[in-house]
Protein backbone atom coordinates (compact mmCIF):
# COMPACT_ATOMS: atom_id res chain seq x y z
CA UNK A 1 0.00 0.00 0.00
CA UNK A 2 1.53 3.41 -1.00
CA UNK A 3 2.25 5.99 1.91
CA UNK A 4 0.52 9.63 1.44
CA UNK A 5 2.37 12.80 2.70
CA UNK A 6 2.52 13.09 6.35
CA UNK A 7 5.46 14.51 5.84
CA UNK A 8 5.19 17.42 8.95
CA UNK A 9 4.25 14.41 11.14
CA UNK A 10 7.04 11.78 10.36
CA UNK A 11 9.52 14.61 10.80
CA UNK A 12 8.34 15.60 13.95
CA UNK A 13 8.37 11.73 15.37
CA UNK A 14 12.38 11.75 13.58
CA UNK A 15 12.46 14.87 15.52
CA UNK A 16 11.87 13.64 18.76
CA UNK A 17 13.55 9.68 18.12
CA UNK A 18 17.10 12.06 17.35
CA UNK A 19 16.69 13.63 20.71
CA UNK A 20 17.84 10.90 22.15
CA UNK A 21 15.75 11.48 25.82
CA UNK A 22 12.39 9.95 27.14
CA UNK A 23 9.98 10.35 25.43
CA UNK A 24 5.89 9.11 25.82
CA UNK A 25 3.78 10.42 22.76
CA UNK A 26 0.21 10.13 22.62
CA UNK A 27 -1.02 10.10 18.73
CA UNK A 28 -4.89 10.35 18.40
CA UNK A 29 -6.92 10.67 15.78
CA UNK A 30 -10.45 9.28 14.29
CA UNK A 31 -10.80 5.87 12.68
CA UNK A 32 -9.26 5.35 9.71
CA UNK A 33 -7.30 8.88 9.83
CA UNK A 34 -3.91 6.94 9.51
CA UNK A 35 -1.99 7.00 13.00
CA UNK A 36 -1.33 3.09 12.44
CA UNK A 37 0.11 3.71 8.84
CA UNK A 38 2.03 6.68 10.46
CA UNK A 39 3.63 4.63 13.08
CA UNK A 40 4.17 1.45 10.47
CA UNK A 41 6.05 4.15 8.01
CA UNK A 42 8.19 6.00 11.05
CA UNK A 43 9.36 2.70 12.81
CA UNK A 44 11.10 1.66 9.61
CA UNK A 45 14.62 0.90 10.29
CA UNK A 46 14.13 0.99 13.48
CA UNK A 47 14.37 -1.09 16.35
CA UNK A 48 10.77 -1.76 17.85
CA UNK A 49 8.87 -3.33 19.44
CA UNK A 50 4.51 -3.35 18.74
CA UNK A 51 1.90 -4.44 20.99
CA UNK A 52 -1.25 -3.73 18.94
CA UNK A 53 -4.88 -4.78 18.79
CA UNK A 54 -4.29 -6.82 22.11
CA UNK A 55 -1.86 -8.79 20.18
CA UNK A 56 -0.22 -10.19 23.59
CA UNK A 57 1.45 -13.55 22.02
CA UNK A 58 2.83 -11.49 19.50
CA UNK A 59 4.33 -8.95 21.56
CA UNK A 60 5.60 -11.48 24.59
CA UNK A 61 6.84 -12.93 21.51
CA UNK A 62 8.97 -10.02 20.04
CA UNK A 63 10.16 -8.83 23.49
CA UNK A 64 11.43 -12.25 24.20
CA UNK A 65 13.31 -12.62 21.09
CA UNK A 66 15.02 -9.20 20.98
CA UNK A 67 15.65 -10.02 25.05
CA UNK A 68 17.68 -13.08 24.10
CA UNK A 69 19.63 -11.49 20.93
CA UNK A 70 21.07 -9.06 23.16
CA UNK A 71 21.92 -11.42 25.88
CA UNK A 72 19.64 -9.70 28.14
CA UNK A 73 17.72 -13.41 29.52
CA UNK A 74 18.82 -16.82 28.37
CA UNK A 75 16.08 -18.90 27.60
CA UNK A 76 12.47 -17.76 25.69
CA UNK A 77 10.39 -15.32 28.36
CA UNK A 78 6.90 -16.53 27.82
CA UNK A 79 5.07 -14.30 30.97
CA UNK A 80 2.40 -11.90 29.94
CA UNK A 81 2.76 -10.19 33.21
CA UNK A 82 3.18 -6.38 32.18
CA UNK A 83 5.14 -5.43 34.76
CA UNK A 84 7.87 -8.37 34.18
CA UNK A 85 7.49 -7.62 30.44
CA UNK A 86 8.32 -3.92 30.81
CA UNK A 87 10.60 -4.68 33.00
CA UNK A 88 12.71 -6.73 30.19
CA UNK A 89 11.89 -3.48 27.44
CA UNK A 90 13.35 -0.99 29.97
CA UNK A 91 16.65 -3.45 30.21
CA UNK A 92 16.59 -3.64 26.10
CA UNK A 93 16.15 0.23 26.26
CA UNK A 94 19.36 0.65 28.58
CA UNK A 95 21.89 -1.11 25.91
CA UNK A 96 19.89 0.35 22.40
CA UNK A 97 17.70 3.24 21.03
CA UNK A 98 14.28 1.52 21.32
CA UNK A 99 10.94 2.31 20.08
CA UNK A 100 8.03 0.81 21.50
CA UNK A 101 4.30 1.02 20.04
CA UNK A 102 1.31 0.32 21.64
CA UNK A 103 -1.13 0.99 18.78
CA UNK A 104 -4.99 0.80 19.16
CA UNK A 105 -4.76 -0.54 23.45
CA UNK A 106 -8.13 -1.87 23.62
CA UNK A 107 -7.17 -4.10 26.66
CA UNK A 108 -5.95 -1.10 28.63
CA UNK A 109 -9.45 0.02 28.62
CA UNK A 110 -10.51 -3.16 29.69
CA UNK A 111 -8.63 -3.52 32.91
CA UNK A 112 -7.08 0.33 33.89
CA UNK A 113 -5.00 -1.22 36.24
CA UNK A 114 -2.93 -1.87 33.19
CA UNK A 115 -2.87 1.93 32.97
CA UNK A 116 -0.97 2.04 36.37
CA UNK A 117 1.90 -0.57 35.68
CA UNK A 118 2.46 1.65 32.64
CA UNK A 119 2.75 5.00 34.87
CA UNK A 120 4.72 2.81 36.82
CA UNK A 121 7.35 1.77 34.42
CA UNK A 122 7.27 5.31 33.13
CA UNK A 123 8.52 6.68 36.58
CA UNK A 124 10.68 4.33 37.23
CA UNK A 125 12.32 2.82 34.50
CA UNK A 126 11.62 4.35 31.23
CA UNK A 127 12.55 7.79 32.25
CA UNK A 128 15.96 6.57 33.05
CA UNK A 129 16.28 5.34 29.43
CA UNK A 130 16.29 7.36 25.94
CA UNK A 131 13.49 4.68 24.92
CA UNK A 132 10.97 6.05 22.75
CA UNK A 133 7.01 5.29 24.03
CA UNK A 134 4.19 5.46 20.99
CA UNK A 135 0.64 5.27 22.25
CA UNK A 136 -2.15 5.18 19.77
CA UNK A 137 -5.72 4.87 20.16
CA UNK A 138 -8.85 6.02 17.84
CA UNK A 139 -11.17 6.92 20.41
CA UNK A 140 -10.51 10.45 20.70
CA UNK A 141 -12.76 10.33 24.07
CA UNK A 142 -11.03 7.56 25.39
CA UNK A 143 -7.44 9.24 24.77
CA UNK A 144 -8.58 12.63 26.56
CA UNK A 145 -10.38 10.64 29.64
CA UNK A 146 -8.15 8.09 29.78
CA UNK A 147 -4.13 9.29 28.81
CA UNK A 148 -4.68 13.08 28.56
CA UNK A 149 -6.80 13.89 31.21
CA UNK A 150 -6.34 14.87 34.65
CA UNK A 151 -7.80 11.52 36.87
CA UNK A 152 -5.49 9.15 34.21
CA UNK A 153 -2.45 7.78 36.19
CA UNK A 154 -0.51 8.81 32.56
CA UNK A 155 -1.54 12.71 33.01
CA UNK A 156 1.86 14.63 33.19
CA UNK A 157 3.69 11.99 31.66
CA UNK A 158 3.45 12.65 28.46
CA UNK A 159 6.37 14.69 26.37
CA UNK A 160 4.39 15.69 23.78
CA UNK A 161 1.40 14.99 21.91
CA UNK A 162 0.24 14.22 18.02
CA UNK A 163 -2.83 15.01 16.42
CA UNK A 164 -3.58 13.40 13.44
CA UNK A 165 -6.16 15.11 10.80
CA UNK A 166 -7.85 14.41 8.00
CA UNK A 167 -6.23 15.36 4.71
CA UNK A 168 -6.69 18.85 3.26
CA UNK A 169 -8.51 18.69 -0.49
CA UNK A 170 -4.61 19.52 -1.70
CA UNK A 171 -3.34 16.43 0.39
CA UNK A 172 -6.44 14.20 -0.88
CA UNK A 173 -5.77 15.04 -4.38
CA UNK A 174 -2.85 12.47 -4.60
CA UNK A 175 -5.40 9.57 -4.04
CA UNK A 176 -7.35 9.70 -7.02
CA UNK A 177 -4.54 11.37 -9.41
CA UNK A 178 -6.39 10.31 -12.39
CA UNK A 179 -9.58 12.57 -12.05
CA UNK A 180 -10.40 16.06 -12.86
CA UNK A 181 -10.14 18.81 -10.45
CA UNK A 182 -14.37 18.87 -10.28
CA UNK A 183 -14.03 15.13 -9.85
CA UNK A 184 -11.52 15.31 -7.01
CA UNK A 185 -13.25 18.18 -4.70
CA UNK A 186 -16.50 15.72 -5.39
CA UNK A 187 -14.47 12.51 -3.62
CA UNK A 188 -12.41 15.01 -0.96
CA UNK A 189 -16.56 16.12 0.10
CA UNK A 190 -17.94 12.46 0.45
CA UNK A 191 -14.46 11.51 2.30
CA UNK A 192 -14.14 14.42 4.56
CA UNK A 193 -10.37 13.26 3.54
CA UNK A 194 -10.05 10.46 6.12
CA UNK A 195 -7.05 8.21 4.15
CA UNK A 196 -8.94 5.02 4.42
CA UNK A 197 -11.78 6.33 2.75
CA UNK A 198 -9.92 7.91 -0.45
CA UNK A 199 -8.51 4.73 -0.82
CA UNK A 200 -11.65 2.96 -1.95
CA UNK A 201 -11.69 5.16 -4.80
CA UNK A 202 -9.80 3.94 -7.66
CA UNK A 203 -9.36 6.54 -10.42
CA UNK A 204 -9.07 4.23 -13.19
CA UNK A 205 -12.74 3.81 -12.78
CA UNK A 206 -15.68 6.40 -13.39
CA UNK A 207 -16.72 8.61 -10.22
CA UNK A 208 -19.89 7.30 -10.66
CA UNK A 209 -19.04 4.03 -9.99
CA UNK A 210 -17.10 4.25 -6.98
CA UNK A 211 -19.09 6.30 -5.56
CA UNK A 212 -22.22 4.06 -6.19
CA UNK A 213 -20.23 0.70 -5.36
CA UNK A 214 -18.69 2.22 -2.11
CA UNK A 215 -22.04 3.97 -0.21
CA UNK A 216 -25.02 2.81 -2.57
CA UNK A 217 -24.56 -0.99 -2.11
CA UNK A 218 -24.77 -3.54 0.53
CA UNK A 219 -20.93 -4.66 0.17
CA UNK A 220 -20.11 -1.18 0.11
CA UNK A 221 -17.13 -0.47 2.55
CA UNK A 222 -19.26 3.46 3.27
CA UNK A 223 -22.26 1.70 2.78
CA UNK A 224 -23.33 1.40 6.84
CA UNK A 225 -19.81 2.89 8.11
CA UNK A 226 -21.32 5.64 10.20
CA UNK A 227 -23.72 3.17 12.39
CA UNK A 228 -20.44 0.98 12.47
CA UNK A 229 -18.23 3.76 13.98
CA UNK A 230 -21.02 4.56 16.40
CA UNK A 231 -21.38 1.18 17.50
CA UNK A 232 -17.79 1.54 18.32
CA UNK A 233 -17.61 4.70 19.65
CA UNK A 234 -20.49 5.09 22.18
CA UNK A 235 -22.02 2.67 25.02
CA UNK A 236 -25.41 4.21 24.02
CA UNK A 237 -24.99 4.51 19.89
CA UNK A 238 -28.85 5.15 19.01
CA UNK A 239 -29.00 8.41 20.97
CA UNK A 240 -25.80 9.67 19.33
CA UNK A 241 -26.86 9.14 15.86
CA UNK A 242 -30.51 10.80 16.36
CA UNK A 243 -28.89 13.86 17.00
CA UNK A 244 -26.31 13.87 14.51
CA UNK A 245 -29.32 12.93 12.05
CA UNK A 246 -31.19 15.66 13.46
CA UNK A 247 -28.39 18.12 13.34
CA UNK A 248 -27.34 16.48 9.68
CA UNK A 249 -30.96 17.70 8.81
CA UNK A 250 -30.54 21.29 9.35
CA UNK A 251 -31.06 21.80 12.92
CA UNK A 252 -28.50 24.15 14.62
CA UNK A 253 -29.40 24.85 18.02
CA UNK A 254 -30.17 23.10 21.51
CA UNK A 255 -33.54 23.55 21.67
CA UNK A 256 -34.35 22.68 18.17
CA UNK A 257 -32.31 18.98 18.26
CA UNK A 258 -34.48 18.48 22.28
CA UNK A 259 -37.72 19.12 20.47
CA UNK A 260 -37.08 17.05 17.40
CA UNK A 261 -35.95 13.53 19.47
CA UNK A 262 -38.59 11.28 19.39
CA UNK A 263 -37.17 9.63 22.46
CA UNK A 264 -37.73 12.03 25.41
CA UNK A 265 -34.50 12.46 27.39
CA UNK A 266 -33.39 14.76 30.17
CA UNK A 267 -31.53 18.29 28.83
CA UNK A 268 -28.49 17.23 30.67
CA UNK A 269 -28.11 13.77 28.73
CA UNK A 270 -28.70 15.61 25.38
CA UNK A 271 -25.71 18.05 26.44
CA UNK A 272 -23.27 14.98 27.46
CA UNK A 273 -24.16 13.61 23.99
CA UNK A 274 -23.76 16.58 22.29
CA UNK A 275 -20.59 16.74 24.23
CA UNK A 276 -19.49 13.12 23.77
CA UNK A 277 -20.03 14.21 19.69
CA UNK A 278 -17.98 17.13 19.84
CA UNK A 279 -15.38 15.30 21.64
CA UNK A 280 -15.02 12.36 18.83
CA UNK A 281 -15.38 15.49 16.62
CA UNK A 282 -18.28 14.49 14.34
CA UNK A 283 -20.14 17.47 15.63
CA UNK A 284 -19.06 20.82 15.86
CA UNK A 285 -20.14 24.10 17.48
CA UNK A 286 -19.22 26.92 14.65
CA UNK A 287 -19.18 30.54 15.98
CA UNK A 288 -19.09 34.29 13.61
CA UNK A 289 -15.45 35.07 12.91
CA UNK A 290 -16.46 38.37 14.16
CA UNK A 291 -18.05 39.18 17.37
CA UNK A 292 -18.84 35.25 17.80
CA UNK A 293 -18.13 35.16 21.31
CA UNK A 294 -21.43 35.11 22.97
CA UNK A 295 -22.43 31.57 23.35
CA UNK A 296 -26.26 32.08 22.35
CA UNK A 297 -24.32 32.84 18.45
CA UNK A 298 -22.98 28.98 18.00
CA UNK A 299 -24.48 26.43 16.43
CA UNK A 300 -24.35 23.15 15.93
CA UNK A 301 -23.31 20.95 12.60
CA UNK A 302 -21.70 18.47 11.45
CA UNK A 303 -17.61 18.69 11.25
CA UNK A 304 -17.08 15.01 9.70
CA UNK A 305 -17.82 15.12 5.84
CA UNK A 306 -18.93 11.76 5.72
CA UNK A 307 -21.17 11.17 8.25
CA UNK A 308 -22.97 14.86 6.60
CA UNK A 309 -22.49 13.05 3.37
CA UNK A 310 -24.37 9.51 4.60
CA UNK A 311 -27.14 11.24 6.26
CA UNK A 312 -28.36 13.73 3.82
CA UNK A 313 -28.15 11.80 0.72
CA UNK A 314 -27.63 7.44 1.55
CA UNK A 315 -30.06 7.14 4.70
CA UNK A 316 -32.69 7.87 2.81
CA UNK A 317 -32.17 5.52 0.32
CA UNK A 318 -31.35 2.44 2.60
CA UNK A 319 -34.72 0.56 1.21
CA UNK A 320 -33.55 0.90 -2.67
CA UNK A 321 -29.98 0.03 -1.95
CA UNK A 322 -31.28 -3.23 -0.14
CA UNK A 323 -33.14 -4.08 -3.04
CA UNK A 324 -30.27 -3.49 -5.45
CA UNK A 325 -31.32 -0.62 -7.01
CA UNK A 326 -28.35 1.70 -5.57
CA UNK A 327 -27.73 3.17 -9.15
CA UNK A 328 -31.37 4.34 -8.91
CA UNK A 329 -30.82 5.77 -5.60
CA UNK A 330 -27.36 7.82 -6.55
CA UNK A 331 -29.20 9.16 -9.74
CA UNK A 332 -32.02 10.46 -7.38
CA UNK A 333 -29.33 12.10 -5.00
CA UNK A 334 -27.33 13.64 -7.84
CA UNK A 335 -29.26 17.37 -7.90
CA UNK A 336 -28.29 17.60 -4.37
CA UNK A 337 -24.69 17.47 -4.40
CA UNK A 338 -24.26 20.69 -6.02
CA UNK A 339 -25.83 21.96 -2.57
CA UNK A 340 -24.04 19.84 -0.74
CA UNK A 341 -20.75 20.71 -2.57
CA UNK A 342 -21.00 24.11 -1.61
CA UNK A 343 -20.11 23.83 2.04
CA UNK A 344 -17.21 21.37 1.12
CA UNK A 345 -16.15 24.16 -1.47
CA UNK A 346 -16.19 26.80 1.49
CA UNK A 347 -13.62 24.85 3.21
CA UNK A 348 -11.66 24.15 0.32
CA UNK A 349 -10.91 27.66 -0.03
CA UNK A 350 -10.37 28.74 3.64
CA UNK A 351 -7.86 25.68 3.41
CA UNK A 352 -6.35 27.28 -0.28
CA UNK A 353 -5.96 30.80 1.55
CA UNK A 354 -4.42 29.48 5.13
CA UNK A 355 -1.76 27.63 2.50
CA UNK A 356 -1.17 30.84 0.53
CA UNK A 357 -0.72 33.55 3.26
CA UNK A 358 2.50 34.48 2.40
CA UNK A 359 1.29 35.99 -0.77
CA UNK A 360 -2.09 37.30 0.68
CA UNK A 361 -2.12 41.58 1.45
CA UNK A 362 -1.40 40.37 5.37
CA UNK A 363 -1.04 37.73 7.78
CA UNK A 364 -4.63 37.11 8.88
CA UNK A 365 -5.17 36.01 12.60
CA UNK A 366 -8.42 34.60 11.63
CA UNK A 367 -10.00 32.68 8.97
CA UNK A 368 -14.07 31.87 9.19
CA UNK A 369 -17.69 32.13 8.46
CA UNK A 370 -19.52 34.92 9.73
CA UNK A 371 -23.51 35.02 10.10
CA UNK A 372 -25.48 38.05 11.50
CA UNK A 373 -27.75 40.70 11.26
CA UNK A 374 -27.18 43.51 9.84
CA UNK A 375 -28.79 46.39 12.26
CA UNK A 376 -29.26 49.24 9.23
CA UNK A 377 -31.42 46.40 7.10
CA UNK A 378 -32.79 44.11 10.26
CA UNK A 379 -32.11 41.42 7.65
CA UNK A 380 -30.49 38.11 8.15
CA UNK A 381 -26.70 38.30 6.17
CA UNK A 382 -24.18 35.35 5.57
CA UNK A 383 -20.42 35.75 4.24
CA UNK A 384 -18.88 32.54 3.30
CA UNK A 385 -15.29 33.39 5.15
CA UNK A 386 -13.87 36.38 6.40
CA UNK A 387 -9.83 36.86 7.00
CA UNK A 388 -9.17 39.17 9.59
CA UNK A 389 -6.06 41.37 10.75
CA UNK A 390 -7.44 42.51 14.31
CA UNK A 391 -4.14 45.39 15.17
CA UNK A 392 -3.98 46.30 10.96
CA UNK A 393 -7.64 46.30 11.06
CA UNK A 394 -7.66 44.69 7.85
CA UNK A 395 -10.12 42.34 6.16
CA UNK A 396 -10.46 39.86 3.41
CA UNK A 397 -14.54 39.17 2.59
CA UNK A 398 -14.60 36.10 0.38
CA UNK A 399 -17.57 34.21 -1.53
CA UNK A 400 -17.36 30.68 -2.73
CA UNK A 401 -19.68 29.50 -5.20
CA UNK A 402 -20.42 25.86 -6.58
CA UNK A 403 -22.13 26.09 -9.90
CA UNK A 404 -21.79 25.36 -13.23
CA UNK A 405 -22.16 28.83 -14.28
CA UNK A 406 -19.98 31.44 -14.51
CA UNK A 407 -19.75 34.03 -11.69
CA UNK A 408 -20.83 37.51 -12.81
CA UNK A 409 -20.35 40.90 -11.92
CA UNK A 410 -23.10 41.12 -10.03
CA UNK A 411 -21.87 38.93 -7.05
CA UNK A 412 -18.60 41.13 -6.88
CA UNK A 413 -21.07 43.90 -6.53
CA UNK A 414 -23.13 41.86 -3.34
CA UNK A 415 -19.74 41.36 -1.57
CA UNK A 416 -18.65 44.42 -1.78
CA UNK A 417 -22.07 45.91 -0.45
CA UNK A 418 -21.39 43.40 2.46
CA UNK A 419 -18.22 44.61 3.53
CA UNK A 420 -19.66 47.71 4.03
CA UNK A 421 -21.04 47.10 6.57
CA UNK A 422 -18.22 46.36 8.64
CA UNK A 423 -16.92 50.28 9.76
CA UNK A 424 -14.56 48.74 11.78
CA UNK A 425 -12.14 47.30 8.97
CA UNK A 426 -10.11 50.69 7.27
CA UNK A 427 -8.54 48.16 4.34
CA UNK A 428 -10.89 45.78 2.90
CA UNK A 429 -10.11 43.39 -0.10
CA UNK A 430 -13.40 41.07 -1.73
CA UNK A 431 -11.93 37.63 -2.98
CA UNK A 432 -14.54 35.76 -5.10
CA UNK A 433 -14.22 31.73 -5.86
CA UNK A 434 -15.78 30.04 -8.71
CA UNK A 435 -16.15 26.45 -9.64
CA UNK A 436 -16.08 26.91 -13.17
CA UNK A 437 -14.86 30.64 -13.90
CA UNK A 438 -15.84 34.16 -14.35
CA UNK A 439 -17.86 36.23 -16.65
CA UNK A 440 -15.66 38.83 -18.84
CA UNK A 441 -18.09 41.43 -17.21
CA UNK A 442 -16.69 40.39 -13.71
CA UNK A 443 -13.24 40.04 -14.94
CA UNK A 444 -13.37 43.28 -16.22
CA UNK A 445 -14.92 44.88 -13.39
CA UNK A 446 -11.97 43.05 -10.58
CA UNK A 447 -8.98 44.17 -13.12
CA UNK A 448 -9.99 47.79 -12.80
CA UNK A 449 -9.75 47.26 -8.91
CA UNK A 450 -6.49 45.86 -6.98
CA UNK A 451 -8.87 45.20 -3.54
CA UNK A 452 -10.74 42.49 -5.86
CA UNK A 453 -9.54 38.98 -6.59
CA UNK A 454 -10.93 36.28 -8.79
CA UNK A 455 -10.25 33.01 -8.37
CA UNK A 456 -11.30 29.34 -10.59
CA UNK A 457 -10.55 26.09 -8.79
CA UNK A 458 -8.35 25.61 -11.54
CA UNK A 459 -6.43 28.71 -11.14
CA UNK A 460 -6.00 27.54 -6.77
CA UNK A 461 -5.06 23.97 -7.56
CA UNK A 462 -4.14 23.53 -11.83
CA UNK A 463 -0.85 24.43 -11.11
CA UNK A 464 -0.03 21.72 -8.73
């Protein structure tokens, strides 16, 4: 299996291995992200030592093997006592540079008692060492309870921590090399960029028929995947996924997703789900770049692309895709992802101008959505991302629109009458992004002014 970028992360890890001190990294990061792919890819060459997916043979296995080839015990050390076993990995660690991995620790969580013979060996063996600790886990709630928070016997342990992300659109691209730029954003939207997802896509085949064969059949690795990862992720799945349905389906605030579950629950369960959701990052609370800090201004949605994806356009064709009419189903669903398109657009470009700020007129400190009203109309107004210098009092208002036809001057004109309204900006700049291009009119109109950009997807990413 090719490796994809990653290239900030492995040198960070190299970073850290050449330091040649303790070290205990945490790496989280959502199913099917890539930590274990990471890990496989940064432990080449390397002297290690894995205990994953409660692999104990294997790992009583490879400790006792590397014990013996350094001379460290004479005959095979069978035990699966963890506290005998690190015992032996903090002797390997005193005579060679020594990763260990413990990748997806499912047994930890199990018995966290486990959890203190680690902290244990940490404190008072490890430390003494220049071993290198990996610790991997995809439950992004059990990693902050658990290993990053304040109750685990691991708090203050750690040396540093990892993060792993989805891929940017620019990152995905490299998947599915063999598509147009149109086609690409379309698979980056329905895979939120998670690597294991942009894998099923082969580009050698039509869009179409990935995207069918992976969410609009039965055998389809998408096909159920969200009610798998909930299933996984939460003791009480059903409750999760109502809300995230509910939120999926255009609800945005507390009151609205209590009053819409047909299960009647106490407010203070909702919140813990909502936070639970937030936590494993499936569900966001989104705020106005501007003046978003009062809390009554956020609202929820969906942050994971796929499970947004699943809900508004496969749930509601589970009964034809059981019957093996899924081609049926994605032809039905196909005048919708234009609309759905547009919010994965909208991040596409906050991502293109966060990569470009070099050559942007300043360094922003912020890059969002804002949402408001606007007091002189008492009318409801939306701006798809603004970039703001707070000291400079600088601003860049910018517009992203999905459709086939060509932007005209007429939208230039909206934006601009926008950013008017904001007083408190002195230098203002209106970038517009098109799917497909620009009229002449509107290219005519932003050459005659320097504070107006135009930008094609094929002008942000053709070049590449």
């Amino acid at each position: 299996m090719h490796f994809y970028g990653r290239h900030i992360e492995l040198n960070f890890l190299q970073r850290m291995y050449e330091s040649n001190k303790f070290s205990f990294i945490p790496i989280s990061g959502r199913r099917g992200v890539g930590k274990s792919a990471l890990i496989s890819k940064f432990a080449d060459n390397k002297t290690t030592i894995l205990l994953e997916n409660d692999d104990i043979e294997t790992f009583v296995s490879d400790v006792s093997q590397l014990a013996k080839t350094l001379q460290i015990i004479e005959d095979s050390f069978l035990s699966k006592d963890l506290t005998k076993l690190f015992d032996i990995i903090y002797r390997i660690s005193q005579k060679i540079k020594l990763l260990f991995i413990i990748d997806e620790f499912y047994f930890f969580f199990k018995t966290p008692k486990l959890l203190n013979k680690l902290q244990f060996a940490i404190d008072k063996k490890f430390k003494r060492t220049n071993i290198m600790i990996i610790l991997a886990h995809s439950s992004l709630a059990f990693m902050k309870r658990h290993i990053l928070g304040y109750e685990s016997p691991l708090y203050g342990r750690r040396t540093t921590q990892l993060k792993i992300s989805p891929f940017t659109f620019s990152e995905s691209r490299e998947f599915v090399s063999k598509y147009s730029l149109i086609e690409q954003a379309l698979v980056y939207g329905v895979t939120g960029g998670v690597p294991r997802y942009l894998e099923l896509f082969d580009s050698n085949n039509p869009l179409d028929e990935n995207l069918i064969f992976n969410y609009f059949s039965p055998q389809g690795y998408l096909f159920l995947e969200p009610k798998n990862l909930f299933g996984q992720e939460f003791k009480d799945p059903g409750i999760h996924e109502d809300i995230v349905r509910i939120i999926a389906n255009g609800a945005t605030s507390f009151n609205e997703i209590k009053n819409k579950l047909e299960i009647k629950i106490s407010e203070e369960k909702i919140k813990n789900c909502l936070t639970a959701l937030i936590t494993a990052e499936i569900v966001e609370i989104s705020k106005p770049v501007i003046d978003g800090t009062s809390e009554h201004k956020g609202i929820y949605c969906i942050k994971d692309d796929m499970y947004n994806f699943w809900y508004n356009m496969v749930e509601s064709k589970l009964f034809l895709i059981n019957y093996l009419k899924g081609a049926n189903a994605y032809q039905s669903v196909l005048p919708l992802i234009n609309t759905f398109m547009g919010g994965i657009f909208e991040k596409i470009c906050i991502q293109y101008m966060a990569s470009k700020m070099d050559d942007l007129p300043f360094i922003p400190d912020k890059i969002g959505r804002w949402w408001g009203t606007n007091n002189k109309t008492k009318s409801q107004m939306e701006i798809d991302f603004i970039a703001i210098s707070i000291n400079n009092k600088e601003a860049i208002f910018g517009e992203c629109k999905w459709s086939n036809q060509l932007v005209d001057k007429s939208e230039i004109i909206k934006l601009i009458e926008k950013a008017k309204y904001f007083v408190n900006f002195e230098t203002k700049y209106c970038y517009l992004f098109s799917k497909t291009g620009f009229t002449e009119r509107a290219k005519e109109f932003a050459s005659e002014n320097l504070s107006i950009k135009l930008f094609s997807l094929y002008d942000m990413f053709d070049h590449n």
